[in-house]
PDB file of N, CA and C in Angstrom:
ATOM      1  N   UNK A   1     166.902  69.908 117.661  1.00  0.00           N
ATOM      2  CA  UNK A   1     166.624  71.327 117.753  1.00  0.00           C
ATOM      3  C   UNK A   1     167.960  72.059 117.753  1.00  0.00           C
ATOM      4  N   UNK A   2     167.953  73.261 116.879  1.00  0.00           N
ATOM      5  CA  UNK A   2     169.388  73.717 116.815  1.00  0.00           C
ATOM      6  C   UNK A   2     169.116  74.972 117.442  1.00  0.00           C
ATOM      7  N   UNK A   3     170.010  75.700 118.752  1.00  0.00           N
ATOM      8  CA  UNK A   3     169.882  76.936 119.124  1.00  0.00           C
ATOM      9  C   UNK A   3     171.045  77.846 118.775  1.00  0.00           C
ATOM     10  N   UNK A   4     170.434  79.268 118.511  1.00  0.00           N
ATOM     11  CA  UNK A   4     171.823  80.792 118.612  1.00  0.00           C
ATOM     12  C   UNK A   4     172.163  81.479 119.619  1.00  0.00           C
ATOM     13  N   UNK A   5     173.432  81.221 120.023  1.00  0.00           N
ATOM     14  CA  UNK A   5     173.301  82.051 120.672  1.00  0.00           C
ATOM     15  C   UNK A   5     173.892  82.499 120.106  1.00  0.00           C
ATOM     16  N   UNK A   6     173.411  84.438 120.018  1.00  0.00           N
ATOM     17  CA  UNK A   6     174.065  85.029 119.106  1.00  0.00           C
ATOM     18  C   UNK A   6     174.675  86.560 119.859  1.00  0.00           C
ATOM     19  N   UNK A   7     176.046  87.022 120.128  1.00  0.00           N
ATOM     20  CA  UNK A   7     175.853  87.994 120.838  1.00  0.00           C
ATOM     21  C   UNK A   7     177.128  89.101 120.029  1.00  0.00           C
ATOM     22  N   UNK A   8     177.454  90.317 120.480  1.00  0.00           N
ATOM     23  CA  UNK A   8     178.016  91.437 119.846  1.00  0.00           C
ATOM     24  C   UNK A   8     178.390  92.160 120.912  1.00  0.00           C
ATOM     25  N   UNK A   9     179.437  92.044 121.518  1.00  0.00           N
ATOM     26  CA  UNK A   9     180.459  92.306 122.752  1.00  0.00           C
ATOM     27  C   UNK A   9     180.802  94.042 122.552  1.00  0.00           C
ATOM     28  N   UNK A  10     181.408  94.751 121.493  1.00  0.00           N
ATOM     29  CA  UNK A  10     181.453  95.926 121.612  1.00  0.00           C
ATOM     30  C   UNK A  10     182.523  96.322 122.435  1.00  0.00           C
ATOM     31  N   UNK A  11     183.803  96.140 122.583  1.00  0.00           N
ATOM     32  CA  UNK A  11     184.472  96.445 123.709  1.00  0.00           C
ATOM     33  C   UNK A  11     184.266  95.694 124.818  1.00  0.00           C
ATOM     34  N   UNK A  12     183.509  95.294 125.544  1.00  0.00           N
ATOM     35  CA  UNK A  12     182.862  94.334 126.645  1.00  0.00           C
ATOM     36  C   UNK A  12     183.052  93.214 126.106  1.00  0.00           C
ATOM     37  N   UNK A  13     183.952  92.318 125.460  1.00  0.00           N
ATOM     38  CA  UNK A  13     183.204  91.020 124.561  1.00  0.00           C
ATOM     39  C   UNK A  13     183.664  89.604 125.388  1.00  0.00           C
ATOM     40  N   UNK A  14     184.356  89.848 126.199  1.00  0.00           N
ATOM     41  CA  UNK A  14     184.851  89.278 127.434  1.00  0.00           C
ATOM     42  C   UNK A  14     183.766  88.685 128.124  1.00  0.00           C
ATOM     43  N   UNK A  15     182.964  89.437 128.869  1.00  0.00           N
ATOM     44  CA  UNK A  15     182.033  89.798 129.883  1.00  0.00           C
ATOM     45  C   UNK A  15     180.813  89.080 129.373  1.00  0.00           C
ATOM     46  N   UNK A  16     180.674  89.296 127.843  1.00  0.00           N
ATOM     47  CA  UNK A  16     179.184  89.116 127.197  1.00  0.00           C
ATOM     48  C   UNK A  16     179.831  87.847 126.823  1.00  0.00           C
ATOM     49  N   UNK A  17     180.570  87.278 126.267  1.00  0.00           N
ATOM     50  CA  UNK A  17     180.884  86.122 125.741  1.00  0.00           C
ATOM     51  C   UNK A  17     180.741  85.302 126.876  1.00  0.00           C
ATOM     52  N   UNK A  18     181.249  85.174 128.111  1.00  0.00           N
ATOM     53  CA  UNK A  18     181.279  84.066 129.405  1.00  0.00           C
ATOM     54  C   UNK A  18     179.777  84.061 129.459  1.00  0.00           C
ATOM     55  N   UNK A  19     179.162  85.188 129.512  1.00  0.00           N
ATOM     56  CA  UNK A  19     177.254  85.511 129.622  1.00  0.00           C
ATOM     57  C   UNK A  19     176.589  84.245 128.330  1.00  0.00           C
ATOM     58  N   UNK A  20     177.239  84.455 127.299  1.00  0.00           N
ATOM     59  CA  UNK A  20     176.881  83.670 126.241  1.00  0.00           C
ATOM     60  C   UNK A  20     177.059  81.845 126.746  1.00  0.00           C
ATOM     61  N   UNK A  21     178.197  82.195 127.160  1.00  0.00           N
ATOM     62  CA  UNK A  21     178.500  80.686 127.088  1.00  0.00           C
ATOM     63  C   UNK A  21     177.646  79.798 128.675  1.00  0.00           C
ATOM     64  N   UNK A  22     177.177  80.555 129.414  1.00  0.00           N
ATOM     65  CA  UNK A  22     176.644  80.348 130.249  1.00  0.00           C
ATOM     66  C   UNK A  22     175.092  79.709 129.840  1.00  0.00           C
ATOM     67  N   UNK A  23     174.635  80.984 129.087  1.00  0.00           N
ATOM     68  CA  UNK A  23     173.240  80.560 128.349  1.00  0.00           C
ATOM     69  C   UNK A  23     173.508  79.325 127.897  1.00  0.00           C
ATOM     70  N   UNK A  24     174.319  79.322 127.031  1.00  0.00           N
ATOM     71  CA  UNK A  24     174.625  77.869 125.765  1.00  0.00           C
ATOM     72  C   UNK A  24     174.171  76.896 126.938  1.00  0.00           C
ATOM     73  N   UNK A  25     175.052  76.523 128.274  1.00  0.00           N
ATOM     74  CA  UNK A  25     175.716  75.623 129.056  1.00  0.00           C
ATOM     75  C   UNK A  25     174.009  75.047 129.896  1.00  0.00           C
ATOM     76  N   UNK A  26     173.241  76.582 129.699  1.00  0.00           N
ATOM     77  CA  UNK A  26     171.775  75.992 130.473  1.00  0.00           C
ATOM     78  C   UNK A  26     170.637  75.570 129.580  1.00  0.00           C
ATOM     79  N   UNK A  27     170.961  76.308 128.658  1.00  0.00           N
ATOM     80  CA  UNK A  27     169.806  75.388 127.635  1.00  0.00           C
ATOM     81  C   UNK A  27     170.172  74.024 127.313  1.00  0.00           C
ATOM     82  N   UNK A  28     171.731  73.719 127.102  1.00  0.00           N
ATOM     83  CA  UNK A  28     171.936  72.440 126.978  1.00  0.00           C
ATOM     84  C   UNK A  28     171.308  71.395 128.509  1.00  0.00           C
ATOM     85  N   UNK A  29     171.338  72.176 129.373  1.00  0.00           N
ATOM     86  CA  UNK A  29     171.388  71.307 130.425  1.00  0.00           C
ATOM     87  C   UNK A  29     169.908  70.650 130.780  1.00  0.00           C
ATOM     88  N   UNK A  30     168.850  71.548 129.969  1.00  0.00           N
ATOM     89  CA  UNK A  30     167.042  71.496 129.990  1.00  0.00           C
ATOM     90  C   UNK A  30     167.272  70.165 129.442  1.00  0.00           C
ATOM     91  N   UNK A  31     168.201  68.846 129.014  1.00  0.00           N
ATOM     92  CA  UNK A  31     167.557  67.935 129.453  1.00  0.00           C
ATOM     93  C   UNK A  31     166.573  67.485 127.782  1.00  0.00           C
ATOM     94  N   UNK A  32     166.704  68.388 126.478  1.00  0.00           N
ATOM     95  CA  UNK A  32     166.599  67.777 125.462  1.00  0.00           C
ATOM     96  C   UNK A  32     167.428  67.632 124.507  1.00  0.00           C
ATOM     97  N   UNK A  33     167.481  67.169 123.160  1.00  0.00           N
ATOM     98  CA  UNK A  33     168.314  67.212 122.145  1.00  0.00           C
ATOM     99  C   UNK A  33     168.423  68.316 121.591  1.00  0.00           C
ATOM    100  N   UNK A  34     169.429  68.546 122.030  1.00  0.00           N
ATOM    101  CA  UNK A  34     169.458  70.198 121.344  1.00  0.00           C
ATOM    102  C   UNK A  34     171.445  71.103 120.807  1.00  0.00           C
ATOM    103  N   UNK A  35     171.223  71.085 120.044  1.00  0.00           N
ATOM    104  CA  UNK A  35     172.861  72.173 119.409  1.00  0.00           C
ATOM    105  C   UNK A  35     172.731  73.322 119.853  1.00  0.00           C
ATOM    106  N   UNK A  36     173.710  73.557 120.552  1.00  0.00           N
ATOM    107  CA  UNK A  36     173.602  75.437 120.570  1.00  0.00           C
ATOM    108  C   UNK A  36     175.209  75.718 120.370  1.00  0.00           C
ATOM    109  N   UNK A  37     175.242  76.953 119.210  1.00  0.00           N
ATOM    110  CA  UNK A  37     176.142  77.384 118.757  1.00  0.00           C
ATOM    111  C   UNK A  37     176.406  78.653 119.462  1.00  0.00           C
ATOM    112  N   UNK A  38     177.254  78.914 119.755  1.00  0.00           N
ATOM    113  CA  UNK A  38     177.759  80.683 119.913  1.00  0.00           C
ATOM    114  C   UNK A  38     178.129  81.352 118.945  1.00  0.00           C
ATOM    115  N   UNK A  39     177.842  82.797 118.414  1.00  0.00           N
ATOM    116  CA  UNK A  39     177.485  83.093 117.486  1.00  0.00           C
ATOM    117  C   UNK A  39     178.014  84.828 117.932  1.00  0.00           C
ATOM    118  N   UNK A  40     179.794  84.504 117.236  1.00  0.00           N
ATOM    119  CA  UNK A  40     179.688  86.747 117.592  1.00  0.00           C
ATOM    120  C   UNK A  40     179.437  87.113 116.785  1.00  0.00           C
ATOM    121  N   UNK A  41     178.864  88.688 116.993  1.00  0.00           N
ATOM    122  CA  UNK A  41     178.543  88.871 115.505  1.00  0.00           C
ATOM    123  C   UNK A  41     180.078  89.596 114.637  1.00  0.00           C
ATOM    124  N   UNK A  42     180.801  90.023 115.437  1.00  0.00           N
ATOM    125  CA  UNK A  42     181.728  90.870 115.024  1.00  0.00           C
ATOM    126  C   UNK A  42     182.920  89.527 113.925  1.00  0.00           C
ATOM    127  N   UNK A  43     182.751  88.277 114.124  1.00  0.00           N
ATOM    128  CA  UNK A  43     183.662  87.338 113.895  1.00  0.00           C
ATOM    129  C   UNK A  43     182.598  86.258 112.691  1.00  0.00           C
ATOM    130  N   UNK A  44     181.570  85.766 113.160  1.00  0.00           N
ATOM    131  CA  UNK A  44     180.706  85.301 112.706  1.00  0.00           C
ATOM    132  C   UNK A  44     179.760  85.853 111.428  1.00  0.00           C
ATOM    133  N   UNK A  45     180.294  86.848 110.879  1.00  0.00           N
ATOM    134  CA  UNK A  45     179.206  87.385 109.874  1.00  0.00           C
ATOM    135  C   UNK A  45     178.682  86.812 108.902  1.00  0.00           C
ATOM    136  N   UNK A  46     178.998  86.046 108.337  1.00  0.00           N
ATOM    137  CA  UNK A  46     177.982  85.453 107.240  1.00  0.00           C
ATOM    138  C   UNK A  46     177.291  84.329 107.463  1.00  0.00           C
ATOM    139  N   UNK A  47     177.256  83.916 108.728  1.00  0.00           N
ATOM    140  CA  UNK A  47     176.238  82.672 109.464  1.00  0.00           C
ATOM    141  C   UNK A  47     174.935  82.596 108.991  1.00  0.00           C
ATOM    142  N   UNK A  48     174.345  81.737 108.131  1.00  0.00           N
ATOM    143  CA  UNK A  48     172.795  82.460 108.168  1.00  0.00           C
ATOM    144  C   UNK A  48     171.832  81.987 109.777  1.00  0.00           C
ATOM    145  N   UNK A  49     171.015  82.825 110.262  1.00  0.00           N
ATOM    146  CA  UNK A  49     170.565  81.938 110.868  1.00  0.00           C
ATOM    147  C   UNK A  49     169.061  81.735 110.766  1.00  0.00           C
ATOM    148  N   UNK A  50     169.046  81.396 109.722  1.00  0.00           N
ATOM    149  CA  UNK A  50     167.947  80.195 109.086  1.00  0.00           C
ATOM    150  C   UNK A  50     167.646  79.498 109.446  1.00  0.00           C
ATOM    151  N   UNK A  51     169.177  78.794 109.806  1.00  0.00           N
ATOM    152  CA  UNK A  51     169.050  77.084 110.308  1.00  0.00           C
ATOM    153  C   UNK A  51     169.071  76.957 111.428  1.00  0.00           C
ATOM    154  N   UNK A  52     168.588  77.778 112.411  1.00  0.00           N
ATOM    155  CA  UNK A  52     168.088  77.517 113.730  1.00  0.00           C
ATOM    156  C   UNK A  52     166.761  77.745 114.197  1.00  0.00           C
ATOM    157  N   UNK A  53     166.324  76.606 114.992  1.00  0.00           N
ATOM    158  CA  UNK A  53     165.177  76.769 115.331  1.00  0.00           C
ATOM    159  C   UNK A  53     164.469  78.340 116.200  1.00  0.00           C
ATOM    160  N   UNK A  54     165.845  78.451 116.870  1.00  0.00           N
ATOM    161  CA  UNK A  54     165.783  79.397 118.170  1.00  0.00           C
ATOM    162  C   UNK A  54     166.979  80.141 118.194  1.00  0.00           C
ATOM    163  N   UNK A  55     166.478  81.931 118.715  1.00  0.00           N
ATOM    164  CA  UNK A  55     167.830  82.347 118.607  1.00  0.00           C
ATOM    165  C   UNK A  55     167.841  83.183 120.222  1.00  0.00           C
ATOM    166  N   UNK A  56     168.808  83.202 120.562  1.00  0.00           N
ATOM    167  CA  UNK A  56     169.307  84.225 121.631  1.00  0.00           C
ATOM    168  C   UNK A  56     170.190  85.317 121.391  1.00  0.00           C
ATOM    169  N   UNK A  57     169.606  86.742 121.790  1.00  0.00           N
ATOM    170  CA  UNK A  57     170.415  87.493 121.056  1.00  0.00           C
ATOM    171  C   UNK A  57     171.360  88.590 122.389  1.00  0.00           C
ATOM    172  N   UNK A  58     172.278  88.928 122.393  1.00  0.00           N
ATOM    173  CA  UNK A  58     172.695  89.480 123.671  1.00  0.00           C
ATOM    174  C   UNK A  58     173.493  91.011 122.840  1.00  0.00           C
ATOM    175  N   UNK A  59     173.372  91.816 123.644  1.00  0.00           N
ATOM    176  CA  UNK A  59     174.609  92.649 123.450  1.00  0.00           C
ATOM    177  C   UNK A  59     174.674  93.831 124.217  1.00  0.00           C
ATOM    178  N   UNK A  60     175.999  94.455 124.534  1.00  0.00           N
ATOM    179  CA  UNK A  60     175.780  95.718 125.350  1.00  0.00           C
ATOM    180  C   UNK A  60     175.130  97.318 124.750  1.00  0.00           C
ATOM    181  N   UNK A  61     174.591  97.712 125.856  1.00  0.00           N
ATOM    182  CA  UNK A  61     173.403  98.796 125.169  1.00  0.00           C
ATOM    183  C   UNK A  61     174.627  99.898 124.643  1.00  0.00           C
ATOM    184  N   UNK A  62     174.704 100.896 123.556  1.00  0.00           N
ATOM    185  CA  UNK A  62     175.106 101.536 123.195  1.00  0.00           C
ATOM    186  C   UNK A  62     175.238 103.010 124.098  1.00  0.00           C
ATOM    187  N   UNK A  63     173.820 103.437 124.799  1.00  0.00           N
ATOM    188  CA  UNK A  63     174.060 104.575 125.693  1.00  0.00           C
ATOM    189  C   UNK A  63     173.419 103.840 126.827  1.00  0.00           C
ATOM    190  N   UNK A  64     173.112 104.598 128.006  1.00  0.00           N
ATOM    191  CA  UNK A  64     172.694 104.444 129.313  1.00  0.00           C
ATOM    192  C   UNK A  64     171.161 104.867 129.350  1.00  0.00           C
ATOM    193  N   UNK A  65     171.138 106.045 128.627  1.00  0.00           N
ATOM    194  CA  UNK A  65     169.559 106.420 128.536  1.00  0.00           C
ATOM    195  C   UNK A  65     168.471 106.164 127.289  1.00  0.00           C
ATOM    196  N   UNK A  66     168.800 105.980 126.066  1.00  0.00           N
ATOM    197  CA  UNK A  66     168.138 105.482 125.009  1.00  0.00           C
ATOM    198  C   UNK A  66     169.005 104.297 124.295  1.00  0.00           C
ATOM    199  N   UNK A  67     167.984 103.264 124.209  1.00  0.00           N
ATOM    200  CA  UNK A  67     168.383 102.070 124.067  1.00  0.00           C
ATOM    201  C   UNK A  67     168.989 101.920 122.766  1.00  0.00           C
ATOM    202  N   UNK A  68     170.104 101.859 121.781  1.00  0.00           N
ATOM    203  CA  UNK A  68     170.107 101.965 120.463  1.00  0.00           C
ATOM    204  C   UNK A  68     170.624 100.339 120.455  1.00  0.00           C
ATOM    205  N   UNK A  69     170.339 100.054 119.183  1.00  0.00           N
ATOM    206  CA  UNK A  69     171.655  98.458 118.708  1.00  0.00           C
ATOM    207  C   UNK A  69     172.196  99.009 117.711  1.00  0.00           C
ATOM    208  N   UNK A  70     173.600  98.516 117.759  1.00  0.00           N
ATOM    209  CA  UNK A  70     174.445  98.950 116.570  1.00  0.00           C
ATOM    210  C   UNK A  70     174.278  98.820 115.169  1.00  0.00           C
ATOM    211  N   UNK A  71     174.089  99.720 114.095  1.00  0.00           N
ATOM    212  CA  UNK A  71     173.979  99.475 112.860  1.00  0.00           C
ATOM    213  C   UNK A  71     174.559  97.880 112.385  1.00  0.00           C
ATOM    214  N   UNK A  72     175.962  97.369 112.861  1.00  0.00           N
ATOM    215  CA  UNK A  72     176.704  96.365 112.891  1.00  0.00           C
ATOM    216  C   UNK A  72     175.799  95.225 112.476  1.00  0.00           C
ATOM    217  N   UNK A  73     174.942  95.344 114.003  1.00  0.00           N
ATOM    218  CA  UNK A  73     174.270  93.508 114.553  1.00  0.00           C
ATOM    219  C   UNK A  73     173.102  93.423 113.145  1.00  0.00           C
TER     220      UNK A  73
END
């Protein structure tokens, strides 16, 4: 089973990346066969992710009161 974690830091990429690598560190730990990649988007762009079974997607919200995602991700 191949997993994404896939995330888009924004200034924060510090903060969200350790967050990322944390996820990676517990799904690996569930104890099956499983890949999990980390996946920025700002560095990573032409990844397809096709080839994963499963994706995790993270990133910091753009405002405080309406939720936007960046044109970017």
């Amino acid at each position: 089973m191949r997993v994404a974690v896939v995330f888009y830091g924004s200034g924060r990429s510090d903060q969200l990346k350790d967050l990322a690598r944390a996820l990676a560190r517990g799904i690996e730990r569930q104890g099956v066969q499983v890949q999990v990649d980390l996946l920025d988007v700002a560095v990573d762009r032409e990844k397809k992710l096709t080839l994963y079974d499963y994706l995790v997607v993270g990133m910091v919200s753009v405002t405080l009161f309406r939720l936007k995602v960046k044109r970017v991700v």
